[in-house]
Every structure is written in C-alpha cells, then in structure tokens.
N, C-alpha and C. Protein backbone atom coordinates (compact mmCIF):
# COMPACT_ATOMS: atom_id res chain seq x y z
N UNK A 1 -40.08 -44.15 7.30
CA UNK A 1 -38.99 -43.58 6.52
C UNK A 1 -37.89 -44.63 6.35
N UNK A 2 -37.18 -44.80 5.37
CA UNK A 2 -36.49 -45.50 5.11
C UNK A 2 -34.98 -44.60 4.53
N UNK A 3 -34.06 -44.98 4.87
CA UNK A 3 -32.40 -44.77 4.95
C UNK A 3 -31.39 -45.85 4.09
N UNK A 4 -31.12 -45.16 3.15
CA UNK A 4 -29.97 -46.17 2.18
C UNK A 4 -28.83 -45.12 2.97
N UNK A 5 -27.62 -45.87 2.66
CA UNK A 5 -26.33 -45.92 3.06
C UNK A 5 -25.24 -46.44 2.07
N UNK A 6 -24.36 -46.30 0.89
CA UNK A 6 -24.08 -46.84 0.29
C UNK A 6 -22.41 -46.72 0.66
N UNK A 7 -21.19 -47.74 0.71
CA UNK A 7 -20.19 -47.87 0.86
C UNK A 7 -19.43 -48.83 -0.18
N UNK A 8 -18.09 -48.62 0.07
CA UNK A 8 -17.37 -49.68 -1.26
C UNK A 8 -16.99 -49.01 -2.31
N UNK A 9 -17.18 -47.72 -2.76
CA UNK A 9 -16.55 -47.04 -3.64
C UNK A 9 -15.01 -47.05 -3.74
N UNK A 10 -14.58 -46.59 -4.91
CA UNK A 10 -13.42 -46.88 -4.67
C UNK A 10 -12.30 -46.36 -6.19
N UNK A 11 -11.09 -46.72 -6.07
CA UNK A 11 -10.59 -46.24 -7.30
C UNK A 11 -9.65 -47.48 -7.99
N UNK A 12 -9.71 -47.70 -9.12
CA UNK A 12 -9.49 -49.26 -9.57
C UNK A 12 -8.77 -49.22 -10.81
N UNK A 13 -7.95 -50.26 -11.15
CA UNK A 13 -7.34 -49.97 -12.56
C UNK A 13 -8.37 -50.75 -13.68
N UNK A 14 -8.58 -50.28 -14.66
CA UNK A 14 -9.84 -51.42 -15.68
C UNK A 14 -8.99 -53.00 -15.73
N UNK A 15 -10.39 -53.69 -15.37
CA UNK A 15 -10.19 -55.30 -15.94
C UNK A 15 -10.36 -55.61 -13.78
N UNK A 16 -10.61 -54.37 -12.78
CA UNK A 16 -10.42 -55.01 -11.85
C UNK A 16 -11.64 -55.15 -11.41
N UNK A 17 -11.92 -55.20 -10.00
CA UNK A 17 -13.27 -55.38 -9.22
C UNK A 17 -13.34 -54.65 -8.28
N UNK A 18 -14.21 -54.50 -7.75
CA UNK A 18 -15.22 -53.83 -6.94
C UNK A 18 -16.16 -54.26 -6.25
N UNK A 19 -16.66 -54.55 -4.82
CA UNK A 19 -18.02 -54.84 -4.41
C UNK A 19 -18.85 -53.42 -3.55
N UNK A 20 -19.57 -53.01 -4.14
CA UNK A 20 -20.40 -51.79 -3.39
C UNK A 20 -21.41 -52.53 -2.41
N UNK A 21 -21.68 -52.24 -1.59
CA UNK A 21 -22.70 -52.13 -0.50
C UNK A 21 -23.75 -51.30 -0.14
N UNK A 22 -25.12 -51.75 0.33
CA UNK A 22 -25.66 -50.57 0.49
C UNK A 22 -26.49 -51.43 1.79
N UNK A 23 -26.87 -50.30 2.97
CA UNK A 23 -27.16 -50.91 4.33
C UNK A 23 -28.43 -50.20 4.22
N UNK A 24 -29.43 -50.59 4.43
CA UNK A 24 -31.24 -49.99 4.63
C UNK A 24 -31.43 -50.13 6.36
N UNK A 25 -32.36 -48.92 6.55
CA UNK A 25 -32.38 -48.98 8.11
C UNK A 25 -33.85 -48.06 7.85
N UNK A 26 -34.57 -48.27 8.98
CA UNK A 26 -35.92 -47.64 9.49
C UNK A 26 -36.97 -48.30 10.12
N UNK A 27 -37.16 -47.45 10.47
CA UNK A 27 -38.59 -47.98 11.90
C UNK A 27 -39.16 -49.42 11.26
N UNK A 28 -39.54 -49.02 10.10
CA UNK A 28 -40.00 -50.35 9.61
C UNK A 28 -39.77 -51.16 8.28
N UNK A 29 -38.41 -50.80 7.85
CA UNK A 29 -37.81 -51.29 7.10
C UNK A 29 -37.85 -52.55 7.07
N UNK A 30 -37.74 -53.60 6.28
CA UNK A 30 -37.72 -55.14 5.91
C UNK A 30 -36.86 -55.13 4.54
N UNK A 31 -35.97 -55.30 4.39
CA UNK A 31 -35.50 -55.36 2.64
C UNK A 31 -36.02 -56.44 2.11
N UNK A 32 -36.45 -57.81 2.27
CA UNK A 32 -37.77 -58.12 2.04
C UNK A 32 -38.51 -58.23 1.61
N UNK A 33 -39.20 -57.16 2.01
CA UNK A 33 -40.28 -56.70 1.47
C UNK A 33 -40.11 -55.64 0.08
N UNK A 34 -38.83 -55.40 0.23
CA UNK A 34 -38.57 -54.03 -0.56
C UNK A 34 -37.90 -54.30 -2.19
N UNK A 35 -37.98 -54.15 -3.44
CA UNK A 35 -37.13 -53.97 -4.63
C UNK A 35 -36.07 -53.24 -4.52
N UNK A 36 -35.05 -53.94 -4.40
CA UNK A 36 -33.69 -52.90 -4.34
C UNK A 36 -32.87 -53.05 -5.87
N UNK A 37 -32.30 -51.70 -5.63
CA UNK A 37 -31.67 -51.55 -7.02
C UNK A 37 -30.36 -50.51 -7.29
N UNK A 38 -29.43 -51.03 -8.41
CA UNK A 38 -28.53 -49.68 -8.52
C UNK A 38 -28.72 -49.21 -9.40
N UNK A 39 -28.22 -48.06 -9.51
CA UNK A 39 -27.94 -46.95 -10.67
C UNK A 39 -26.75 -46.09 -10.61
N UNK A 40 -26.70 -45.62 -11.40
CA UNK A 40 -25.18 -45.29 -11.82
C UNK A 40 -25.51 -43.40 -12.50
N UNK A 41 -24.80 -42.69 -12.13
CA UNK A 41 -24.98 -41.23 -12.98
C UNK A 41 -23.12 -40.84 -13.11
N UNK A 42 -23.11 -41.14 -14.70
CA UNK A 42 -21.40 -40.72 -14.41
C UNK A 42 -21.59 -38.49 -14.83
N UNK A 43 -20.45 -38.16 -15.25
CA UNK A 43 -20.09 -36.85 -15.02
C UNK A 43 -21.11 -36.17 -16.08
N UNK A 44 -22.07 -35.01 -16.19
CA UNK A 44 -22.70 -34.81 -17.66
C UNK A 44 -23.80 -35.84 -18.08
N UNK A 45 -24.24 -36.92 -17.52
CA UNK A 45 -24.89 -37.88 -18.02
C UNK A 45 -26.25 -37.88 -16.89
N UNK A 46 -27.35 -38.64 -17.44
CA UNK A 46 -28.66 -38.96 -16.42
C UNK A 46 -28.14 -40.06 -15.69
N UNK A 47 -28.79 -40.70 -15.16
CA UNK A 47 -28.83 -41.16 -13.65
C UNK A 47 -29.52 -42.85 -14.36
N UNK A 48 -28.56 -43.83 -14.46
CA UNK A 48 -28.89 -44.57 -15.04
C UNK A 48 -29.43 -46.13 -14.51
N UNK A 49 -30.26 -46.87 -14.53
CA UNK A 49 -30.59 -48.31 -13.80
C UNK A 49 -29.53 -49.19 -14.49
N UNK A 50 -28.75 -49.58 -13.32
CA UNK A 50 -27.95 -50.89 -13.71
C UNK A 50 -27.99 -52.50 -13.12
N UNK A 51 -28.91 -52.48 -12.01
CA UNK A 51 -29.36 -53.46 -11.01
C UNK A 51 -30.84 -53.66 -10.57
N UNK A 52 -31.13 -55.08 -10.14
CA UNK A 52 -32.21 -54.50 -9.33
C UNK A 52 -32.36 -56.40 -8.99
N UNK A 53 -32.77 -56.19 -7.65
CA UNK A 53 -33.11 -57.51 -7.12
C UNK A 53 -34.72 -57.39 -6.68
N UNK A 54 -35.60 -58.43 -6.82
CA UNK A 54 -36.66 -58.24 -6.83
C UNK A 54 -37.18 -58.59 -5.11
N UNK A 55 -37.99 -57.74 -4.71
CA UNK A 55 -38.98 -58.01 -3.31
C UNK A 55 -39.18 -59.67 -3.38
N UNK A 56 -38.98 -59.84 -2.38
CA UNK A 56 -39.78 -61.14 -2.18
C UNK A 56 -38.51 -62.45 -2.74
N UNK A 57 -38.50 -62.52 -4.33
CA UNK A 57 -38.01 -63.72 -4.64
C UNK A 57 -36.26 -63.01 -4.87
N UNK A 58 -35.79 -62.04 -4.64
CA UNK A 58 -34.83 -61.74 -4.85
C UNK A 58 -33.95 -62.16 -6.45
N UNK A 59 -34.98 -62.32 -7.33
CA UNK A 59 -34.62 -62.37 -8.67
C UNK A 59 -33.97 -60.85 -9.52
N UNK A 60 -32.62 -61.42 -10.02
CA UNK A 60 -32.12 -60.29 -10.51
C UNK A 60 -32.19 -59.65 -11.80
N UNK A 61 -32.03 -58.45 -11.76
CA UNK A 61 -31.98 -58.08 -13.71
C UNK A 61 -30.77 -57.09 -13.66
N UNK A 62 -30.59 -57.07 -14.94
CA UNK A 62 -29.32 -56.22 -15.26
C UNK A 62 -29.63 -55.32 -16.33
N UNK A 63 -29.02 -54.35 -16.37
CA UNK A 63 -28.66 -53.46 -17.84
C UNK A 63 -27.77 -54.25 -18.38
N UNK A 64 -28.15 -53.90 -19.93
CA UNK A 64 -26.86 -54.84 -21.18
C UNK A 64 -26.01 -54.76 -20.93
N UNK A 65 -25.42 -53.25 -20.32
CA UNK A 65 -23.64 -53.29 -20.27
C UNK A 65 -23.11 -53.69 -19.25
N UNK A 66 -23.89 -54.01 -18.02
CA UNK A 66 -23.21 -54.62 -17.10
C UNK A 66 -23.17 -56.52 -16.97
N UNK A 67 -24.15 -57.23 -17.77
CA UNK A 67 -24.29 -58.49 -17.62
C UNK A 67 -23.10 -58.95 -18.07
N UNK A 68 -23.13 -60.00 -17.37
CA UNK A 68 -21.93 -60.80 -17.00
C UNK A 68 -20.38 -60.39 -16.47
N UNK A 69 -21.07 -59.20 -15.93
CA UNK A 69 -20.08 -58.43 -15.26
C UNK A 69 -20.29 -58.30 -14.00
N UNK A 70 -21.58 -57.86 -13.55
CA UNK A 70 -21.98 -57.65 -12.53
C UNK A 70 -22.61 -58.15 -11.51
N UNK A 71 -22.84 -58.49 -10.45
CA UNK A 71 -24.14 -59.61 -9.83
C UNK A 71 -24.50 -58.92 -8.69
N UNK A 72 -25.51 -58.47 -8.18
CA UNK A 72 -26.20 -58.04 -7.15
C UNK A 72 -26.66 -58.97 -6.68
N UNK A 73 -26.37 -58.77 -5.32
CA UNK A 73 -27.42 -59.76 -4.46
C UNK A 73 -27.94 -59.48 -2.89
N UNK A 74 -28.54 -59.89 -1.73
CA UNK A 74 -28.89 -59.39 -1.08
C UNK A 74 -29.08 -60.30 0.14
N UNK A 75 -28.76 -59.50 1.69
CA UNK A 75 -29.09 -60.28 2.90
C UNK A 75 -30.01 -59.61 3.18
N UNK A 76 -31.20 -60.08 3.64
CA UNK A 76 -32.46 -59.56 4.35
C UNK A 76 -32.20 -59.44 5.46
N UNK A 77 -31.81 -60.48 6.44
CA UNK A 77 -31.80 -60.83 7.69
C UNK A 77 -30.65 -59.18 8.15
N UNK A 78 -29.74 -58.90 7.39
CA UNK A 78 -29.40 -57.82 7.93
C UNK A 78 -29.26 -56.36 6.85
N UNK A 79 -30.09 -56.50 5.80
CA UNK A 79 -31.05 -55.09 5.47
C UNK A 79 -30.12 -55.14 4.28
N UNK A 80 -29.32 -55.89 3.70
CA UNK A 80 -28.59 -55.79 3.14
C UNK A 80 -28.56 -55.79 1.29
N UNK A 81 -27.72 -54.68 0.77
CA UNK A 81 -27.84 -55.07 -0.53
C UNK A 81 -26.57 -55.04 -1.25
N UNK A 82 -26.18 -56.13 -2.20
CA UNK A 82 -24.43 -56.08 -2.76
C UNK A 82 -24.59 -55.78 -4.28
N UNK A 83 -23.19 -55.10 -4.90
CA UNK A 83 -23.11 -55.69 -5.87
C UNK A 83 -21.37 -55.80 -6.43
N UNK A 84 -21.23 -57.11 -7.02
CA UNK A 84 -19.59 -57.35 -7.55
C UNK A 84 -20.15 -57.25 -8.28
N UNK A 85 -18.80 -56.19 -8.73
CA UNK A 85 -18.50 -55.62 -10.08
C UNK A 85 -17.11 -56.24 -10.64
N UNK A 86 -16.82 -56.64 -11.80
CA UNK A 86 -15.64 -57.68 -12.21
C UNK A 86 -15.69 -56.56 -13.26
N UNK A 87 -14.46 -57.12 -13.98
CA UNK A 87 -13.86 -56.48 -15.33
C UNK A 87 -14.91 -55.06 -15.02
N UNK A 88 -14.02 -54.11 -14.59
CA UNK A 88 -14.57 -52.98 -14.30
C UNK A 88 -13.73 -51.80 -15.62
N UNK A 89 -14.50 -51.70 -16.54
CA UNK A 89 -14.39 -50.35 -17.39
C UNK A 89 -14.40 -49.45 -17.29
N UNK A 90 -13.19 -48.49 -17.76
CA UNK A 90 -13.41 -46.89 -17.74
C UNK A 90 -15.07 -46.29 -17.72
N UNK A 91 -15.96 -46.67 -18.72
CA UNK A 91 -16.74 -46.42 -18.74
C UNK A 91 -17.77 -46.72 -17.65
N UNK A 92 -17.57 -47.47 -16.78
CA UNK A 92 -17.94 -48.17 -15.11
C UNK A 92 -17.86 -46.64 -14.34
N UNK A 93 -16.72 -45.66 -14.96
CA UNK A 93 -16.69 -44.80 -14.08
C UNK A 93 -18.38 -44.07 -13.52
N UNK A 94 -18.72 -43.50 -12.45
CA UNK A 94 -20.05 -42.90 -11.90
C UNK A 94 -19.47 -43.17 -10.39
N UNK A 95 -21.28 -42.13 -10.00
CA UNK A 95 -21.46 -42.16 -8.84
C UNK A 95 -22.48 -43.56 -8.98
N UNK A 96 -22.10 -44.62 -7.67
CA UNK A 96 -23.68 -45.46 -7.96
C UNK A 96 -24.65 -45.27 -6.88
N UNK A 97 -25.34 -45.48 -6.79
CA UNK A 97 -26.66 -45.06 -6.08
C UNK A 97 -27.46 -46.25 -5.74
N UNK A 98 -28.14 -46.86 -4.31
CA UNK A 98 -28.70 -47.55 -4.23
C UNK A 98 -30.23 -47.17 -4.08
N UNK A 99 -31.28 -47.82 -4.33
CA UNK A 99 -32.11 -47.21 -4.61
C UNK A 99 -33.39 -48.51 -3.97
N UNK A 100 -34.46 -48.09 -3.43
CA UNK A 100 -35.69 -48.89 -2.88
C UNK A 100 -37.17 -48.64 -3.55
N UNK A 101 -37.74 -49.27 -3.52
CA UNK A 101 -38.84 -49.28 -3.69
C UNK A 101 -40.03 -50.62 -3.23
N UNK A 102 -41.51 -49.44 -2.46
CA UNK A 102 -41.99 -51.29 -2.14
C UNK A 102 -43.29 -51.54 -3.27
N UNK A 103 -42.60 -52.10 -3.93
CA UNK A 103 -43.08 -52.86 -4.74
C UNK A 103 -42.11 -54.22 -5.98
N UNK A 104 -42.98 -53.98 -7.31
CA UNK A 104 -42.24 -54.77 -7.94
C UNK A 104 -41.30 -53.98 -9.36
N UNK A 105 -40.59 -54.81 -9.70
CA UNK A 105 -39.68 -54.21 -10.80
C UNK A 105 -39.53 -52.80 -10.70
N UNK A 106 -39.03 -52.27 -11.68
CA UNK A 106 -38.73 -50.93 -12.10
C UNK A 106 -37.15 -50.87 -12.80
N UNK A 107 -37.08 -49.59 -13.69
CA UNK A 107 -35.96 -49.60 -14.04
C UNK A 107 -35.63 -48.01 -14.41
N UNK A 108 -36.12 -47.17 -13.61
CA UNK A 108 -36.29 -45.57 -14.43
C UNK A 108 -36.37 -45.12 -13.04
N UNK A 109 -35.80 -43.74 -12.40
CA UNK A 109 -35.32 -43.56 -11.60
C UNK A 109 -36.87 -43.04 -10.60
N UNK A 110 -38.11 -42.62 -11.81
CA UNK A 110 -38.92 -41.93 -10.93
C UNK A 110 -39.67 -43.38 -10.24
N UNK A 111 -39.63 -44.79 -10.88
CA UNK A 111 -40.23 -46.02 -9.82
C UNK A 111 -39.60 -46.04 -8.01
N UNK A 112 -38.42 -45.65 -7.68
CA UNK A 112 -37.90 -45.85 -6.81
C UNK A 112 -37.94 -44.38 -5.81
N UNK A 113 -38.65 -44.60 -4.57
CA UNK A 113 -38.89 -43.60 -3.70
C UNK A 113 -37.68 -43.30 -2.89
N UNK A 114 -36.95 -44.56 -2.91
CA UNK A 114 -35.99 -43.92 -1.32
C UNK A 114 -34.54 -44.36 -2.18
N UNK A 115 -33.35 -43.40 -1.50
CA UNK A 115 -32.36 -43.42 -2.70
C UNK A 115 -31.42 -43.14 -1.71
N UNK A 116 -29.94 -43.54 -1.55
CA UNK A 116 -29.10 -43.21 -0.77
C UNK A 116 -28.22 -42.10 -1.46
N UNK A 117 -26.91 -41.73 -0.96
CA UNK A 117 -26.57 -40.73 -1.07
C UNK A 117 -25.11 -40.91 -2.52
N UNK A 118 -25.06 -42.17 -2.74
CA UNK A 118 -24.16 -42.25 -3.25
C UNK A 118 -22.70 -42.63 -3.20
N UNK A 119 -21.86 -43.47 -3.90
CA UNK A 119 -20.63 -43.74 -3.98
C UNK A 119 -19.94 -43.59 -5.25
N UNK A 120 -18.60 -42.75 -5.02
CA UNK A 120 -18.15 -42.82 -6.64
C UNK A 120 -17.04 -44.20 -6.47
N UNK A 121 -17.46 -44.74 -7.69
CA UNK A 121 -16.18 -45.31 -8.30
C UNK A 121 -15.49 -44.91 -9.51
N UNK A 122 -14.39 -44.85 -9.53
CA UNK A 122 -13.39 -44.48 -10.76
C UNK A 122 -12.28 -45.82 -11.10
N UNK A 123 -12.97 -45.86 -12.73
CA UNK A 123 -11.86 -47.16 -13.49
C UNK A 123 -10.89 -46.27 -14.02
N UNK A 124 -9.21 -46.58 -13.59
CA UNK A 124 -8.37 -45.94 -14.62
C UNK A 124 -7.90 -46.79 -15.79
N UNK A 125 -7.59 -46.02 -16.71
CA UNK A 125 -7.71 -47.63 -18.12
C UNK A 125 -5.73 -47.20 -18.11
C-alpha cells in the first residue's frame, strides 16, 4: 500500500509563488520506482493533470497552462515529490492532488492508482 501526503497549500496574491509537497510512505514504497504526478480539480470542474515526473529517469511534462510556470521535481532518497509554482493565477486556484503510479507516463486521472488527499491553493488577483 502506498500513502501520498500532500502539504504547501496556501493563499497567495496572483504573480506570486508557491511550492507544494507531497511525502510517499509504505512498506514498500521506492518513489523511484514510481511516476509521480499533479493534478489540480478547481470548484465545479474535473480533476485535471498538470505534472508528472517520470519513474526511473525523473523526466518532466507539463500541461500548456502551467509551462514555464511550473517545475516539479523529486527526492527519491527521501520519497519525495515538489512542485514551484511562480506567477501563480487566479485561475491556479484548485485543490492539487499528488498522484502515483508504477509505471510509465500518464496524464488522465484513471492511469494513477494511489492519490493523496489533497491541498487547496487560492490566487487572489
């Protein structure tokens, strides 16, 4: 079984930043081994992929609206997964969600098995 944990939420004026966190823990957890990723569900809306660092080579991808805004990245050695968020938009507003999977890629919420509980952030413009 595997355990996301997500922290760093927060409330921000637009144009600021943000770094979310998310901590993985279990019997036999390795992040590693694992595809980690965020997503975002703001108020009324689906549950959207905005991150994802890849197993193994830790290569990143983004959704359009966050590139060059955003950078995820990740410590293995302590289960770890980040992401700075810069020039943060009203529209930034959501809950984000960290999200696992062992395998490769994905970008649609049913690829990813293990999902933490969530952090809201709110941009005020």
């Amino acid at each position: 079984q595997v355990q996301l944990v997500e922290s760093g939420g927060g409330l921000v004026q637009a144009g600021g930043s943000l770094r979310v966190s998310c901590a993985g823990s279990g019997r036999t957890f390795n992040a590693y081994t694992y595809t980690m990723a965020w997503f975002r569900q703001a108020p009324g809306k689906e549950r959207e992929f905005v991150a994802r660092t890849e197993r193994y080579s830790g290569s990143p991808s983004y959704a359009d609206a966050v590139k060059g805004r955003f950078t995820i990245s990740r410590e293995n050695v302590k289960n770890m997964v980040y992401m700075q968020m810069n020039n943060l938009q009203p529209d930034d507003t959501a809950v984000y969600y960290c999200a696992a999977r062992f395998g490769y890629g994905g970008s649609v919420v049913h690829d990813f098995r293990y999902w933490g509980q969530g952090t809201q952030v709110t941009v005020s413009s």
